[in-house]
PDB file of N, CA and C in Angstrom:
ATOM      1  N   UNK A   1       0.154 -12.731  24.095  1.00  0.00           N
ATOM      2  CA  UNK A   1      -0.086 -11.765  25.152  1.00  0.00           C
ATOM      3  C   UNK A   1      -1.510 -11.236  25.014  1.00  0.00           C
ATOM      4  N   UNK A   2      -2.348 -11.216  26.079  1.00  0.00           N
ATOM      5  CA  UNK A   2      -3.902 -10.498  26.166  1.00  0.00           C
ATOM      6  C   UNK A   2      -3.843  -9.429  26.711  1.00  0.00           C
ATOM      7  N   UNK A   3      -4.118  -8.127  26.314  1.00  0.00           N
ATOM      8  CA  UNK A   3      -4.743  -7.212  27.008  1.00  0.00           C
ATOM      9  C   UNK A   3      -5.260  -7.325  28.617  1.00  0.00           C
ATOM     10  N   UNK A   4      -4.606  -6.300  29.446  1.00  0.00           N
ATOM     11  CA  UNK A   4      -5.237  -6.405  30.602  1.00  0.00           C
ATOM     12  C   UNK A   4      -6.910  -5.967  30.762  1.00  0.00           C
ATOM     13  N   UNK A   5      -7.224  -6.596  31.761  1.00  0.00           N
ATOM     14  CA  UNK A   5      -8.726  -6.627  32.038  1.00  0.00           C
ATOM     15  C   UNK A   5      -9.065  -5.036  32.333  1.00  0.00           C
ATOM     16  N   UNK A   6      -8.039  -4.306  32.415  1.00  0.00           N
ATOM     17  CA  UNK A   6      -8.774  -2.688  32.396  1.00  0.00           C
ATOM     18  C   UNK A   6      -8.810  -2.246  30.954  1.00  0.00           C
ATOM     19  N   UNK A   7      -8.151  -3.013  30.524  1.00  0.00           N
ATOM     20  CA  UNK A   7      -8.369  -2.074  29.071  1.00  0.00           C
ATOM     21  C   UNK A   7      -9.540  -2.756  28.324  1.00  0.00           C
ATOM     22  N   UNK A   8      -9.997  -3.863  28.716  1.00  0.00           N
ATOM     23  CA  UNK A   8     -11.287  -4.500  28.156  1.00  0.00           C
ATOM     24  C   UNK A   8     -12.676  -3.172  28.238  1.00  0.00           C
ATOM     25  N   UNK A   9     -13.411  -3.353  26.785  1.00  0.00           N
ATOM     26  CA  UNK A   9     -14.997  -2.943  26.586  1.00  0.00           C
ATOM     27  C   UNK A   9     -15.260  -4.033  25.862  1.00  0.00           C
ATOM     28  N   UNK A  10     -16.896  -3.199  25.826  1.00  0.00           N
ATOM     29  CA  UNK A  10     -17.685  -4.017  24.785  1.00  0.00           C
ATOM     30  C   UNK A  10     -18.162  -2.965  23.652  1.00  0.00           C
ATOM     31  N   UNK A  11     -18.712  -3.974  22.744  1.00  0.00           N
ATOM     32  CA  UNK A  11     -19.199  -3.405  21.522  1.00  0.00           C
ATOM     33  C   UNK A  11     -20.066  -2.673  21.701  1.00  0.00           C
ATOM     34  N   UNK A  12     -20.597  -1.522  21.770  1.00  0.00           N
ATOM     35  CA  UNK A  12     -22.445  -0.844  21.696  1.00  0.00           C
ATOM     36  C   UNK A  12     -22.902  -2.153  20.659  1.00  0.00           C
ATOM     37  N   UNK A  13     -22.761  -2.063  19.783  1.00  0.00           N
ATOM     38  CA  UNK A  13     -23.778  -3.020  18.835  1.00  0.00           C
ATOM     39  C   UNK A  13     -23.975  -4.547  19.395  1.00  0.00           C
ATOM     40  N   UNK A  14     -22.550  -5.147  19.269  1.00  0.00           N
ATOM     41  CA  UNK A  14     -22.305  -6.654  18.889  1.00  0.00           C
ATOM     42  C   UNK A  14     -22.224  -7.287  20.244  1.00  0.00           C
ATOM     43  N   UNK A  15     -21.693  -6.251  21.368  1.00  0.00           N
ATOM     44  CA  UNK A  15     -21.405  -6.761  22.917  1.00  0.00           C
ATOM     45  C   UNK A  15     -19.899  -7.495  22.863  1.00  0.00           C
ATOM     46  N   UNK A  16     -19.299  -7.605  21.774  1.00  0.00           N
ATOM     47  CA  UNK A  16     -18.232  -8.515  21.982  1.00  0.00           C
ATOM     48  C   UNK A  16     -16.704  -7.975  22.408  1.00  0.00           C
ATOM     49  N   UNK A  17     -15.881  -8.005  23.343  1.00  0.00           N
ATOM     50  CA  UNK A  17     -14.853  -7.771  23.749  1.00  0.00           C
ATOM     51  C   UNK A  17     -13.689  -7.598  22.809  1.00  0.00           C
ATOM     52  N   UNK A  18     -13.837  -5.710  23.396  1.00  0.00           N
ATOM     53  CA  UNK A  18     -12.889  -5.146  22.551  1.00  0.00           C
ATOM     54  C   UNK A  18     -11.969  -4.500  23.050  1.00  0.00           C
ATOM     55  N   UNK A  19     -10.368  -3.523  22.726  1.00  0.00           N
ATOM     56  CA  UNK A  19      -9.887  -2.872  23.292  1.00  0.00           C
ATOM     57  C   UNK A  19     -10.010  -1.591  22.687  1.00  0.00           C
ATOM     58  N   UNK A  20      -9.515  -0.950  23.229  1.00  0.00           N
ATOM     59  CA  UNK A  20      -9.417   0.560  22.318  1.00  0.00           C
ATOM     60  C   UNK A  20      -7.957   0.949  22.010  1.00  0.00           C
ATOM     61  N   UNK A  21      -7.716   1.487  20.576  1.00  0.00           N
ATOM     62  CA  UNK A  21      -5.938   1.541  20.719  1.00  0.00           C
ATOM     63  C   UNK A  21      -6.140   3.082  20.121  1.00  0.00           C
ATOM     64  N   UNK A  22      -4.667   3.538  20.563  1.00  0.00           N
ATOM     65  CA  UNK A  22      -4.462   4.573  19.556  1.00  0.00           C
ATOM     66  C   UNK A  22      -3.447   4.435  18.198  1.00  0.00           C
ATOM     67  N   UNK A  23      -3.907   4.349  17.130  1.00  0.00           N
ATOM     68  CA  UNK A  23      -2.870   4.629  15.692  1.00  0.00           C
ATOM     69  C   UNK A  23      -1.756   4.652  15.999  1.00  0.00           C
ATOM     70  N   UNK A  24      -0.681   4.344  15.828  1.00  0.00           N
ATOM     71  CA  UNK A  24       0.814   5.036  15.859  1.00  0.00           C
ATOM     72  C   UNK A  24       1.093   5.924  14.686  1.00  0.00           C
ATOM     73  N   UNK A  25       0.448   5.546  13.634  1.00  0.00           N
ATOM     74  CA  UNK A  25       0.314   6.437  12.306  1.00  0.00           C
ATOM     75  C   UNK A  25      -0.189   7.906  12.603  1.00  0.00           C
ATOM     76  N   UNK A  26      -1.521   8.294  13.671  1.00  0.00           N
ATOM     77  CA  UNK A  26      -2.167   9.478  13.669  1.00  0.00           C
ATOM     78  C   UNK A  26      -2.834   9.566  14.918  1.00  0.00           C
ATOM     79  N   UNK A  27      -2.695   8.862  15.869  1.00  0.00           N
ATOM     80  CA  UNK A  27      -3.041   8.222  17.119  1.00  0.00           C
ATOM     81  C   UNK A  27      -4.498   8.958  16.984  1.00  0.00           C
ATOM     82  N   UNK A  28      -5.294   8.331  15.843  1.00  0.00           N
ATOM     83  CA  UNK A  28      -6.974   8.009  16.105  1.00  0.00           C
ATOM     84  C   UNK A  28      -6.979   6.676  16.970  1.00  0.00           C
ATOM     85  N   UNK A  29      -8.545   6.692  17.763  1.00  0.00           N
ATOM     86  CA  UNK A  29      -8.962   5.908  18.329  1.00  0.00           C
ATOM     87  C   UNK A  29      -8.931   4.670  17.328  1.00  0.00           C
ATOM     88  N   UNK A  30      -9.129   3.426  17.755  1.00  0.00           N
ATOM     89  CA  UNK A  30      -9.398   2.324  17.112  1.00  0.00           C
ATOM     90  C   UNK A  30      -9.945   1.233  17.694  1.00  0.00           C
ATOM     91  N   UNK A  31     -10.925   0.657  17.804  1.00  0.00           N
ATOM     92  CA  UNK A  31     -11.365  -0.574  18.377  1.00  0.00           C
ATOM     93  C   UNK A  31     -10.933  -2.230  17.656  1.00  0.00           C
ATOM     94  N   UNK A  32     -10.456  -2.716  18.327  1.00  0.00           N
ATOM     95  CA  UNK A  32      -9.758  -3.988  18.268  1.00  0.00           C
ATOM     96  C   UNK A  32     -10.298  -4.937  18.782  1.00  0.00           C
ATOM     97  N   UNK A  33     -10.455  -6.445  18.160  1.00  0.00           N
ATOM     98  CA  UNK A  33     -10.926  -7.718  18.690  1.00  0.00           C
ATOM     99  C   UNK A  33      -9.992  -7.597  20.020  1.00  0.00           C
ATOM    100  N   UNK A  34     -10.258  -7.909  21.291  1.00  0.00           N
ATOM    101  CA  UNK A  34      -9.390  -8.131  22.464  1.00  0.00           C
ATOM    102  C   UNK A  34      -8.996  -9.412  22.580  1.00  0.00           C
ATOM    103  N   UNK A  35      -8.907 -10.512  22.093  1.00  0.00           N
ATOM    104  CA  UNK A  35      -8.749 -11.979  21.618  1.00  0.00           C
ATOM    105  C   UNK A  35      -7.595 -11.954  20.533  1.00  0.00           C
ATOM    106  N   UNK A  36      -6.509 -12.677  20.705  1.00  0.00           N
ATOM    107  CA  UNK A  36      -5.459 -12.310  19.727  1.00  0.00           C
ATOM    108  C   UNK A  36      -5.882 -13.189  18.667  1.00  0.00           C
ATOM    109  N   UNK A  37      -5.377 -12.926  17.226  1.00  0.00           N
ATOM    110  CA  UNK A  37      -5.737 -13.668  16.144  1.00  0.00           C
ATOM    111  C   UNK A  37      -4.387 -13.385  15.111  1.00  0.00           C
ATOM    112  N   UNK A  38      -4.045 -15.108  15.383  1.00  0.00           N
ATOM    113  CA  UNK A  38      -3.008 -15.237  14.153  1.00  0.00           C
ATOM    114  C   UNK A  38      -3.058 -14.551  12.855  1.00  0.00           C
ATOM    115  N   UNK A  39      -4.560 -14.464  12.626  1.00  0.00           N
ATOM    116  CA  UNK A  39      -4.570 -14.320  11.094  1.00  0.00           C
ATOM    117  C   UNK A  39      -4.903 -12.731  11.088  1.00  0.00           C
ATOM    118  N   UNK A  40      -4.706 -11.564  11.863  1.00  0.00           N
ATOM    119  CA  UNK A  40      -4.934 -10.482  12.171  1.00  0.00           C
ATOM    120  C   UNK A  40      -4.086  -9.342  11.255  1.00  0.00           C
ATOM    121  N   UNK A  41      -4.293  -8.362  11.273  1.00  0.00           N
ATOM    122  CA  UNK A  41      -3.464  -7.858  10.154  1.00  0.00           C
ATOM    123  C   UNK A  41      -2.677  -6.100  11.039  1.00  0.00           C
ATOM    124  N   UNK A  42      -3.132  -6.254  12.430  1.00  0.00           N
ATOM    125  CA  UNK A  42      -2.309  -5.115  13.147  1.00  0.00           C
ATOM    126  C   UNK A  42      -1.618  -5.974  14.091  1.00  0.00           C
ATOM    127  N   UNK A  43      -0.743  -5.182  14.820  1.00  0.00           N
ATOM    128  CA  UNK A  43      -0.077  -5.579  16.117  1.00  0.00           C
ATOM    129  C   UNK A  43      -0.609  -4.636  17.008  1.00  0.00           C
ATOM    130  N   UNK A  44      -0.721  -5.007  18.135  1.00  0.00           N
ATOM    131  CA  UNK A  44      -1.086  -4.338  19.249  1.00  0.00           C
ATOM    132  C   UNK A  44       0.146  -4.200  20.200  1.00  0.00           C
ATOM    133  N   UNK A  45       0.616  -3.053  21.303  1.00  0.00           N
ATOM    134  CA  UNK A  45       1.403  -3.127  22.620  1.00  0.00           C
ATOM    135  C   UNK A  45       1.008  -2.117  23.125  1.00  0.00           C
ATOM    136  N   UNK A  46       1.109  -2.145  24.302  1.00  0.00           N
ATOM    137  CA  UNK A  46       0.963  -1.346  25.514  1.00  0.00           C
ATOM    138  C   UNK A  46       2.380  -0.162  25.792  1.00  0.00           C
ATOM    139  N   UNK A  47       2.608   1.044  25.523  1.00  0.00           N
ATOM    140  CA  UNK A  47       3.413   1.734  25.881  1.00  0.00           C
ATOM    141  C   UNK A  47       3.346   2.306  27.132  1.00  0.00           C
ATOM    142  N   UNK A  48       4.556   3.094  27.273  1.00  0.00           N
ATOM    143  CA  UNK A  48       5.227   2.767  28.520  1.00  0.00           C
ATOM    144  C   UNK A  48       4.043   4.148  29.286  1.00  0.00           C
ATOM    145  N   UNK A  49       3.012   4.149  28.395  1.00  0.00           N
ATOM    146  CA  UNK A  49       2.239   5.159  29.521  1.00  0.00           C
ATOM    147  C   UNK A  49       1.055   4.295  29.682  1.00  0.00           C
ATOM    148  N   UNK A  50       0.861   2.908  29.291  1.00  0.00           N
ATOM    149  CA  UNK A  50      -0.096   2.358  29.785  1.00  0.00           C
ATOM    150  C   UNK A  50      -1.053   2.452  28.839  1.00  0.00           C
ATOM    151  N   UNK A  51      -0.836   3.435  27.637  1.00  0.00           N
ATOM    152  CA  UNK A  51      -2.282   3.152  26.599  1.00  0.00           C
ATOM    153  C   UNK A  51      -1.717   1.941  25.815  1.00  0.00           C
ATOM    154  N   UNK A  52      -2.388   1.672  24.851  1.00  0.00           N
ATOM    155  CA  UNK A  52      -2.273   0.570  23.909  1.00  0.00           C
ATOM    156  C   UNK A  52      -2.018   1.190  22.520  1.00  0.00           C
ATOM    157  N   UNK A  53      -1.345   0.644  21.720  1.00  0.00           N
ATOM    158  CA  UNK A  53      -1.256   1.032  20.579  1.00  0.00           C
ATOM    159  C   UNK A  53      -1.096   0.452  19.455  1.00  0.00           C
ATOM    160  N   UNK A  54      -1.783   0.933  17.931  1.00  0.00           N
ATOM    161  CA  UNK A  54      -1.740  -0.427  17.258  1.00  0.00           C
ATOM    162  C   UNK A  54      -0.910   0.299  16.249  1.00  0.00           C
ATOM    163  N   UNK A  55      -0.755  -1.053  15.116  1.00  0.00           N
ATOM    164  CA  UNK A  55       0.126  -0.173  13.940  1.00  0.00           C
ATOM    165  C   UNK A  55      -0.321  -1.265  12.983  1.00  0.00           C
ATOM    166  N   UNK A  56      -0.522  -1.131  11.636  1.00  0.00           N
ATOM    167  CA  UNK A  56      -0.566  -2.199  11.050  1.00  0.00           C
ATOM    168  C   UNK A  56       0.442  -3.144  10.369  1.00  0.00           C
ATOM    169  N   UNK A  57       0.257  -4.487   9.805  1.00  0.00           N
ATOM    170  CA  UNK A  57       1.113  -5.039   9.956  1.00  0.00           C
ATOM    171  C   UNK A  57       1.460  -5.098   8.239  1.00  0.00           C
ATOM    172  N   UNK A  58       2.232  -4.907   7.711  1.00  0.00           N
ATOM    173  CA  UNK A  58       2.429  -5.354   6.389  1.00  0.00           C
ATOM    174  C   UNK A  58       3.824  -6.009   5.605  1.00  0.00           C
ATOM    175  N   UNK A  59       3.855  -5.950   4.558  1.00  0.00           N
ATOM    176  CA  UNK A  59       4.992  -6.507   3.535  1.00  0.00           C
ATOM    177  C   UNK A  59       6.383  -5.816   4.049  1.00  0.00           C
ATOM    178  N   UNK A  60       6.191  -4.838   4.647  1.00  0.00           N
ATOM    179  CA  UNK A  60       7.292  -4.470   4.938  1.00  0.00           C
ATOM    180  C   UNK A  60       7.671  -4.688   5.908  1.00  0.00           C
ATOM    181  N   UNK A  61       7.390  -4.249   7.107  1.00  0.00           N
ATOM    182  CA  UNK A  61       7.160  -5.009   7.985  1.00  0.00           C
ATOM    183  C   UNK A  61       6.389  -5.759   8.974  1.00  0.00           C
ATOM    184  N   UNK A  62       6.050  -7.224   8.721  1.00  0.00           N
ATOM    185  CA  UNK A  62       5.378  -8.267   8.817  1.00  0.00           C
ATOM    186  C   UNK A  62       5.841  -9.347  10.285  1.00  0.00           C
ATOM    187  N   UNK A  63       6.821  -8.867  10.817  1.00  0.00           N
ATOM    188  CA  UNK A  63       6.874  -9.403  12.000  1.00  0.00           C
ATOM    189  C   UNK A  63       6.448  -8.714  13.603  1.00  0.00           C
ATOM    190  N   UNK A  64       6.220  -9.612  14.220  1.00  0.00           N
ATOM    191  CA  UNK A  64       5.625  -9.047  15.541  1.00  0.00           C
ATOM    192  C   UNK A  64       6.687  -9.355  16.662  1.00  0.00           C
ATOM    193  N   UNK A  65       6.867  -8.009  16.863  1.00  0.00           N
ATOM    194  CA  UNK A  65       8.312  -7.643  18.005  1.00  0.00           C
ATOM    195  C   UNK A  65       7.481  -8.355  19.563  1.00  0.00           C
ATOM    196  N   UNK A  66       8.609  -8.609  20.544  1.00  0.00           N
ATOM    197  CA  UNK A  66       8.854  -8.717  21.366  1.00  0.00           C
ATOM    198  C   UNK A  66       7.374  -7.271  22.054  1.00  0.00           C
ATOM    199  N   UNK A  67       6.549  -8.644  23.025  1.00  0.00           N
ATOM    200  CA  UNK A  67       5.577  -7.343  23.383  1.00  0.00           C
ATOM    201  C   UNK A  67       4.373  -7.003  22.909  1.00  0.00           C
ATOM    202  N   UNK A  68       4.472  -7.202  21.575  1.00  0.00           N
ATOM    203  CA  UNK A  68       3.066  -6.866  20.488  1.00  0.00           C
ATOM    204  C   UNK A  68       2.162  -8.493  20.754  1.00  0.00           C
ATOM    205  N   UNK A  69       0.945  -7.996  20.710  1.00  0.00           N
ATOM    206  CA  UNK A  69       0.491  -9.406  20.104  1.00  0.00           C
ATOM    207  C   UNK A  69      -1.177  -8.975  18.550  1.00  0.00           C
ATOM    208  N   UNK A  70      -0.756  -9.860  17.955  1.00  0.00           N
ATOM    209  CA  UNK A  70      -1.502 -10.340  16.263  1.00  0.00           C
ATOM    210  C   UNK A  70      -2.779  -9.726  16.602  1.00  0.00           C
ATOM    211  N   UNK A  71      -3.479  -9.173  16.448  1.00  0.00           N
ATOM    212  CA  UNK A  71      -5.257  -8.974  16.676  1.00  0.00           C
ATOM    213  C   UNK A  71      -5.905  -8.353  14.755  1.00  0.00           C
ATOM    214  N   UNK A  72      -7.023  -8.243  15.266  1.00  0.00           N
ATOM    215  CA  UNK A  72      -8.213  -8.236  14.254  1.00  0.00           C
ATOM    216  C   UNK A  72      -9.083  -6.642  14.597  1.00  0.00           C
ATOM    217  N   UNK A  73      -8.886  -6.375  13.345  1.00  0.00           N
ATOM    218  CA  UNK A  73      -9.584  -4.631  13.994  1.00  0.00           C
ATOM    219  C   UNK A  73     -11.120  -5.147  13.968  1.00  0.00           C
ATOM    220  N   UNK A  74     -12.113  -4.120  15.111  1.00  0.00           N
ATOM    221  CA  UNK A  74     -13.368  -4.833  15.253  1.00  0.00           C
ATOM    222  C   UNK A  74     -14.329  -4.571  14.321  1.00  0.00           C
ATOM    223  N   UNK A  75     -13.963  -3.334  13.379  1.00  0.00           N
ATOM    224  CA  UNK A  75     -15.091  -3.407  12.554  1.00  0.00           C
ATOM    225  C   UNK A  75     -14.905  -4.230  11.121  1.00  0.00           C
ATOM    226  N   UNK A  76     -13.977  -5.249  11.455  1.00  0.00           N
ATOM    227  CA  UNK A  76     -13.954  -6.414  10.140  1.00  0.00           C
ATOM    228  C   UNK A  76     -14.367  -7.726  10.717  1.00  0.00           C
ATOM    229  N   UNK A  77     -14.721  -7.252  11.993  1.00  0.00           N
ATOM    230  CA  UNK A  77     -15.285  -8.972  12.603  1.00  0.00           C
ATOM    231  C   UNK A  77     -16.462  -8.486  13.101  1.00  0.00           C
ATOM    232  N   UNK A  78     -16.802  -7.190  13.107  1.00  0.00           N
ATOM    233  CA  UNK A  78     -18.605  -6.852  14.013  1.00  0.00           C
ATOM    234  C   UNK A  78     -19.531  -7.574  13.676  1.00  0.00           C
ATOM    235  N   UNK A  79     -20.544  -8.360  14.028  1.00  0.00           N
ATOM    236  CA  UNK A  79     -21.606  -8.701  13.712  1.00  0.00           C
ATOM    237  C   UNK A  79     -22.497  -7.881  13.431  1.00  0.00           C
ATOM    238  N   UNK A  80     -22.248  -6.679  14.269  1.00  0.00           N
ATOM    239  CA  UNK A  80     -23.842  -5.652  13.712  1.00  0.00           C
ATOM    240  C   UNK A  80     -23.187  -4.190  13.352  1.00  0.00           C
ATOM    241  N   UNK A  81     -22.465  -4.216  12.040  1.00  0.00           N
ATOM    242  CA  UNK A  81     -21.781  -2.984  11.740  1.00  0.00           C
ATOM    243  C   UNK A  81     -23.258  -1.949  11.623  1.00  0.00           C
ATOM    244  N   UNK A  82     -22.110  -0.705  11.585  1.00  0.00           N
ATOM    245  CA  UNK A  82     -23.339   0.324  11.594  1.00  0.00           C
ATOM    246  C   UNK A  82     -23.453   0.329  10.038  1.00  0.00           C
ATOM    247  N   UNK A  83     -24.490   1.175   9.596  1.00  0.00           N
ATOM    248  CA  UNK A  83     -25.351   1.250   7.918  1.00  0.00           C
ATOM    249  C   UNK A  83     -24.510   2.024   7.301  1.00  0.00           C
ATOM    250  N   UNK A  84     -24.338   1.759   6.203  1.00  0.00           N
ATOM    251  CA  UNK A  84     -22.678   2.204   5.219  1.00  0.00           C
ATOM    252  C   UNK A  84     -23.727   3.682   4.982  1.00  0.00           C
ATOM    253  N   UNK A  85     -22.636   4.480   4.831  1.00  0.00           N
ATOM    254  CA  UNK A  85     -23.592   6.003   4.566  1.00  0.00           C
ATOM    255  C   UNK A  85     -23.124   5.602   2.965  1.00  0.00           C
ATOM    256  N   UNK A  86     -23.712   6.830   2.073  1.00  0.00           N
ATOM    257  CA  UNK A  86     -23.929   6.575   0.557  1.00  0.00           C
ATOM    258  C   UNK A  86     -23.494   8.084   0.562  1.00  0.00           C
ATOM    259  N   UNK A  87     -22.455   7.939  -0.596  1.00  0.00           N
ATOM    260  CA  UNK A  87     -21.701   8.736  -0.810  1.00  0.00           C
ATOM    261  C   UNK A  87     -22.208   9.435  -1.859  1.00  0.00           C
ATOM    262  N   UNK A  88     -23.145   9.110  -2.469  1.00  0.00           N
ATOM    263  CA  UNK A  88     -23.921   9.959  -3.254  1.00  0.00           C
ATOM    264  C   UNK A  88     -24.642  10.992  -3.153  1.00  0.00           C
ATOM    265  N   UNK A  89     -24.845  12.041  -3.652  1.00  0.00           N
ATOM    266  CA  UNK A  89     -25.627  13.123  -3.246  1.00  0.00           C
ATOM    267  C   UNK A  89     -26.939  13.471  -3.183  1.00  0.00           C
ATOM    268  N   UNK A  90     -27.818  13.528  -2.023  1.00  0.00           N
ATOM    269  CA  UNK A  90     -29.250  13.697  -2.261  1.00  0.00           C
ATOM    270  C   UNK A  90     -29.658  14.770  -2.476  1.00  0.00           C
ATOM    271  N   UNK A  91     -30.966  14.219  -3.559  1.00  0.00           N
ATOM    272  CA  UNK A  91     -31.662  15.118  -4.074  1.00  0.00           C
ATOM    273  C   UNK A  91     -32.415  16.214  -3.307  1.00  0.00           C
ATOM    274  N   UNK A  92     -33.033  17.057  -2.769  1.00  0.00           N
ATOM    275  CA  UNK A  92     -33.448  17.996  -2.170  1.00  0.00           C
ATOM    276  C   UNK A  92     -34.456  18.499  -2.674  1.00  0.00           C
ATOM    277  N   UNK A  93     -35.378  18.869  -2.351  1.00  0.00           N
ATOM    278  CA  UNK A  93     -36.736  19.499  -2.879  1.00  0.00           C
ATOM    279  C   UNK A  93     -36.267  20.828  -2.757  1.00  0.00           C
ATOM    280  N   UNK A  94     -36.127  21.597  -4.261  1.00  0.00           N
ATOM    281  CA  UNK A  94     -36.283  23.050  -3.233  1.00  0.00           C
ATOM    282  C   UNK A  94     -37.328  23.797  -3.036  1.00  0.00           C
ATOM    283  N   UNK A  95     -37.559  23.939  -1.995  1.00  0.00           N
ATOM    284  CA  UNK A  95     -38.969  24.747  -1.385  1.00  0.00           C
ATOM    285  C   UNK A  95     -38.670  26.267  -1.543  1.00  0.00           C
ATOM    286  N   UNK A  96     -39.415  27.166  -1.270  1.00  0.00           N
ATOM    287  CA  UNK A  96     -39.456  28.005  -0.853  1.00  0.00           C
ATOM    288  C   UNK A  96     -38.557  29.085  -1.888  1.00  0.00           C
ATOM    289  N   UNK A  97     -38.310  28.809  -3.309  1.00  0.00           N
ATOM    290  CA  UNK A  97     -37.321  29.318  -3.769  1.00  0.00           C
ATOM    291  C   UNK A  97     -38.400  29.982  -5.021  1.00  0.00           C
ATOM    292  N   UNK A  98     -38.469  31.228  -5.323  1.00  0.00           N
ATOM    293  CA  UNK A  98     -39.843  31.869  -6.208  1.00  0.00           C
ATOM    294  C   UNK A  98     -38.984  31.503  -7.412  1.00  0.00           C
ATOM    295  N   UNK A  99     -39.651  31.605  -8.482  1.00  0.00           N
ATOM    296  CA  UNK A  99     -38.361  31.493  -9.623  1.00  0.00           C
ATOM    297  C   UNK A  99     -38.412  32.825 -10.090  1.00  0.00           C
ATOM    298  N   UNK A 100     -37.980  33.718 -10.468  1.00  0.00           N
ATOM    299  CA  UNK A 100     -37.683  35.197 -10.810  1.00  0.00           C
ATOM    300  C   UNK A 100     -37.116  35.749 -11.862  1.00  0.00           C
ATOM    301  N   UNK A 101     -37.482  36.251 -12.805  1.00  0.00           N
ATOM    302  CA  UNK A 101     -36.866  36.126 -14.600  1.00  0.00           C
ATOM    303  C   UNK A 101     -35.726  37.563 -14.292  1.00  0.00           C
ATOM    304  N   UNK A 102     -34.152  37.248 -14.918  1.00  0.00           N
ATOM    305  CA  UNK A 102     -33.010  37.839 -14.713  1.00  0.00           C
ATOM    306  C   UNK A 102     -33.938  38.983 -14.751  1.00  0.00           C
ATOM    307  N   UNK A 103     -32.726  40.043 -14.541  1.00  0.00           N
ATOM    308  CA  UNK A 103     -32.738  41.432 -14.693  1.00  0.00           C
ATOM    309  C   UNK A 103     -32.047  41.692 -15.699  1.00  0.00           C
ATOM    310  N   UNK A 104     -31.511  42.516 -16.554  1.00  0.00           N
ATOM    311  CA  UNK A 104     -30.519  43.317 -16.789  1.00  0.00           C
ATOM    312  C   UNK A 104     -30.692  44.882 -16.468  1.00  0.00           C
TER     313      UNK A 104
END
């Protein structure tokens, strides 16, 4: 099953055809390959209000119901992901700070 042609975008970066789903876990946004893929690791379906929705697929349960079809989330297939932020903490100059010997 493909996604209908209204629910089709494109990538800002990559241009490549995507859908948008909401989580069933926390219904965040999610962008999805719009091209189904066997080897995909969510299911996608369309509920009965017309959004799309994904869930992922695992060990537990690993089959795809009646309705769903296999896809690929898009930021594990993007060609032009955005720049990983660094979780490390930057250093800072401090300016403007006098140094001032305690009081008591």
């Amino acid at each position: 099953m493909k996604p209908a042609s209204h629910h089709l975008a494109r990538c800002r970066r990559c241009s490549a055809p995507i859908v948008w789903c909401l989580t069933s876990a926390n219904g965040k946004r999610q962008p999805v390959n719009a091209a189904p893929d066997a080897t995909g690791n969510v299911a996608v379906m369309q509920g009965a209000d017309g959004l799309l929705y994904v869930r992922t697929v695992t060990a537990a349960r690993p089959e795809i119901r009646p309705g769903e079809w296999q896809a690929m989330p898009h930021h594990a297939t993007c060609s032009a992901p955005p720049p990983r932020r660094s979780s490390a903490p930057t250093s800072r100059a401090t300016q403007g700070v006098r140094p001032v010997p305690w009081q008591r």
